[in-house]
C-alpha atoms as a PDB file:
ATOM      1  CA  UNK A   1       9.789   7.480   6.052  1.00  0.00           C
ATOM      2  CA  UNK A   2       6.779   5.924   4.418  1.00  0.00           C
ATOM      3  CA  UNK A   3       5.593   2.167   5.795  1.00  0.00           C
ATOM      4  CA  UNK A   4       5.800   0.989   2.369  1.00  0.00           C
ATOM      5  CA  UNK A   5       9.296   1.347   2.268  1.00  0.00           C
ATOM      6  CA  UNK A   6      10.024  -1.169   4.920  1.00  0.00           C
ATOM      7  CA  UNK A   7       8.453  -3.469   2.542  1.00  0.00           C
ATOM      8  CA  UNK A   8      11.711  -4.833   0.193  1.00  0.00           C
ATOM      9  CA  UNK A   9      10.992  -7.405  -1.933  1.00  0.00           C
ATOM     10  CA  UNK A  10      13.935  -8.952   0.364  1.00  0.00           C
ATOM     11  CA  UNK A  11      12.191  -8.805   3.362  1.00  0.00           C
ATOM     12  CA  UNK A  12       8.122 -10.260   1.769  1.00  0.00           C
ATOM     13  CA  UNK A  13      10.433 -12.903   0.342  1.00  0.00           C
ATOM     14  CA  UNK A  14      12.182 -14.122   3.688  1.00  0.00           C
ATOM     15  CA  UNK A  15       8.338 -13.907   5.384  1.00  0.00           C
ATOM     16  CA  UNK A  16       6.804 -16.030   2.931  1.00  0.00           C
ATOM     17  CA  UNK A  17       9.860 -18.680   2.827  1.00  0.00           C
ATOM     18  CA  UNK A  18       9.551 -18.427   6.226  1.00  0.00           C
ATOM     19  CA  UNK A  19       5.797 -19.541   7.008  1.00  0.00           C
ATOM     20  CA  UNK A  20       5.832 -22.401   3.822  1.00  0.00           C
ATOM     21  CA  UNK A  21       9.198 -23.515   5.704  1.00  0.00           C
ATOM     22  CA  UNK A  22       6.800 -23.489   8.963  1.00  0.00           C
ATOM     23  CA  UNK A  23       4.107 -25.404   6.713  1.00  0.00           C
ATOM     24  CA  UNK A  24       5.868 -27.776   5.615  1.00  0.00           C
ATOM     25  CA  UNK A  25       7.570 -28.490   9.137  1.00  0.00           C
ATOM     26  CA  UNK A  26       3.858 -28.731  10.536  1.00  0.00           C
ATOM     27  CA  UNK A  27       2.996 -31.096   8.072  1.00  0.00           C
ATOM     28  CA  UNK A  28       5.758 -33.452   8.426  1.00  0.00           C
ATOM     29  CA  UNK A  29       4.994 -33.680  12.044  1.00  0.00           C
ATOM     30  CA  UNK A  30       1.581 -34.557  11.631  1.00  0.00           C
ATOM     31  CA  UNK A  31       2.973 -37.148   9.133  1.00  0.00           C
ATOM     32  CA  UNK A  32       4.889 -38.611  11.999  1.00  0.00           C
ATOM     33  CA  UNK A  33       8.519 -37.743  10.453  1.00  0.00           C
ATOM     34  CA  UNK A  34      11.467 -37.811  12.523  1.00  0.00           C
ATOM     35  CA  UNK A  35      12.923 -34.368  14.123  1.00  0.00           C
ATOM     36  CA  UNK A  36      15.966 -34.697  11.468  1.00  0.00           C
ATOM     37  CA  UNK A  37      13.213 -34.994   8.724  1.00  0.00           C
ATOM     38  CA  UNK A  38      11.513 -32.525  10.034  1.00  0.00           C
ATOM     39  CA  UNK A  39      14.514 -29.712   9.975  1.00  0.00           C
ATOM     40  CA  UNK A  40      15.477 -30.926   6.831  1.00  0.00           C
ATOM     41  CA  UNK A  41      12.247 -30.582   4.823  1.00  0.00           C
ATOM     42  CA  UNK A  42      11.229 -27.350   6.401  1.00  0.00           C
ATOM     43  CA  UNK A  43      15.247 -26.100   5.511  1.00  0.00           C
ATOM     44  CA  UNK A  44      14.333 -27.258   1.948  1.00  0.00           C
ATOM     45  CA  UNK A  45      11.313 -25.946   1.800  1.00  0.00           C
ATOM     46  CA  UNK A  46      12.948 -22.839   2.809  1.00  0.00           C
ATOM     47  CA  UNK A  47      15.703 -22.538   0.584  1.00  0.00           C
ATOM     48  CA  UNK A  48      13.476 -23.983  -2.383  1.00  0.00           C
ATOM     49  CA  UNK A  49      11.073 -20.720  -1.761  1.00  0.00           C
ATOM     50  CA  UNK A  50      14.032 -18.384  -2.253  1.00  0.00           C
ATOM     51  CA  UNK A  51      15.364 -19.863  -5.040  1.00  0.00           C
ATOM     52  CA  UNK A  52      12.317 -19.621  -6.724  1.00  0.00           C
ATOM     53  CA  UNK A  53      11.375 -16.413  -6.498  1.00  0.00           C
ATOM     54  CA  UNK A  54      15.228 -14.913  -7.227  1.00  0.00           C
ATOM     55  CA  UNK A  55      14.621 -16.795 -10.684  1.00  0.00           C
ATOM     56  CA  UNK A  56      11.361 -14.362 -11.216  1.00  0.00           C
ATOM     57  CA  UNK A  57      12.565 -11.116  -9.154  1.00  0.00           C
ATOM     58  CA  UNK A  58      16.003  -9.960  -8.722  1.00  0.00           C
ATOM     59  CA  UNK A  59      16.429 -10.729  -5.250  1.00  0.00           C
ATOM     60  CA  UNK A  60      20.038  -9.921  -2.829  1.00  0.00           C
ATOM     61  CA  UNK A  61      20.100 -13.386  -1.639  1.00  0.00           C
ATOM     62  CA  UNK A  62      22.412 -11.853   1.333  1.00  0.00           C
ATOM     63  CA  UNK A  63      19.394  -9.752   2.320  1.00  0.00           C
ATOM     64  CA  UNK A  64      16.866 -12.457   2.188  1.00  0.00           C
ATOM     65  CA  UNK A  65      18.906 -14.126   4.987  1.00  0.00           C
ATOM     66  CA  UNK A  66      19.274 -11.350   6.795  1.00  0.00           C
ATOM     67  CA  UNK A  67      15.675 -10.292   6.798  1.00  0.00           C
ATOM     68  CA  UNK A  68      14.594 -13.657   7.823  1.00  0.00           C
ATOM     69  CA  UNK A  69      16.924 -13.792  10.858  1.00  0.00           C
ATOM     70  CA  UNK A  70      19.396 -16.756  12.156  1.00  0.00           C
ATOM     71  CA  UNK A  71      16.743 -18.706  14.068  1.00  0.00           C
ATOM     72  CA  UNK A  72      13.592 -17.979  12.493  1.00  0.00           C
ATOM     73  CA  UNK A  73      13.156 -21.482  10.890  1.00  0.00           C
ATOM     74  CA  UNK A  74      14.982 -22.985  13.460  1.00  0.00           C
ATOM     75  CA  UNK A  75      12.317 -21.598  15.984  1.00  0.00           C
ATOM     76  CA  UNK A  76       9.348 -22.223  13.177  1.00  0.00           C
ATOM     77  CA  UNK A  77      10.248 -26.093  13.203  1.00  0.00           C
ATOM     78  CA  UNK A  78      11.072 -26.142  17.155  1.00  0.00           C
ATOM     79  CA  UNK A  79       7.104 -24.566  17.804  1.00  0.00           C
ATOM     80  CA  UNK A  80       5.181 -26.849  15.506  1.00  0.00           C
ATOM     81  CA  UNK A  81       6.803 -29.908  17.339  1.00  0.00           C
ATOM     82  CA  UNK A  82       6.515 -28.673  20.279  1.00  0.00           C
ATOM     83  CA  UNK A  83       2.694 -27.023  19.289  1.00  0.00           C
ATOM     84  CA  UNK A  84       2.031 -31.366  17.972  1.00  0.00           C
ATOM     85  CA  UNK A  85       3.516 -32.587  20.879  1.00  0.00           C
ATOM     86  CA  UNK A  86       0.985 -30.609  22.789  1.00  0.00           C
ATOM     87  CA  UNK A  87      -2.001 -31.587  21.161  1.00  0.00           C
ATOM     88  CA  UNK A  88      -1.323 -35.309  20.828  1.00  0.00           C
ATOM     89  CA  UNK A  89      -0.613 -35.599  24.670  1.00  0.00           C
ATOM     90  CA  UNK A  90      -4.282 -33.924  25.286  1.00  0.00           C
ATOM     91  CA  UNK A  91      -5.823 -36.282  23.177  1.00  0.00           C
ATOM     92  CA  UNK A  92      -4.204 -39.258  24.805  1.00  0.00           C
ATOM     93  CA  UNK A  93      -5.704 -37.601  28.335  1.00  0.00           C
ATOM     94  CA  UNK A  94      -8.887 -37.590  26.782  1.00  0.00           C
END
């Protein structure tokens, strides 16, 4: 079994949806968004990657799902508040 094969297009789909999902979650935070915001534009974000790149490659939208596992963004979105919450309470020591 070669490493390349563990590479599906399935699988570098779910990790980049993944990290803009986490991007865009990051950035709403700093923006000051709610935590429903928050979920909701990372989820779009999310779904929005996926949906663009099964219009350029054939994708198995079941596998993309799979690959990126049941809490991934949920966890994504749950670190970068936490990650923000973090930061602004040190600079509000300082």
């Amino acid at each position: 079994m070669k490493a390349t094969e563990n590479f599906t297009a399935e699988r570098i789909t779910a990790l980049v949806a993944v990290l803009i999902g986490a991007l865009v979650a990051l950035v709403a935070v700093l923006i000051g968004t709610g935590i429903g915001n928050t979920v909701g534009a990372a989820f779009l974000a999310y779904v929005a990657t996926v949906v663009a790149v099964a219009v350029k490659v054939p994708l198995q939208l079941g596998r993309v799902v799979a690959a990126s596992g049941r809490g991934t963004v949920a966890a994504a979105v749950i670190a970068a508040i936490v990650l923000i919450g973090i930061v602004r309470a040190f600079r509000g020591l300082v």
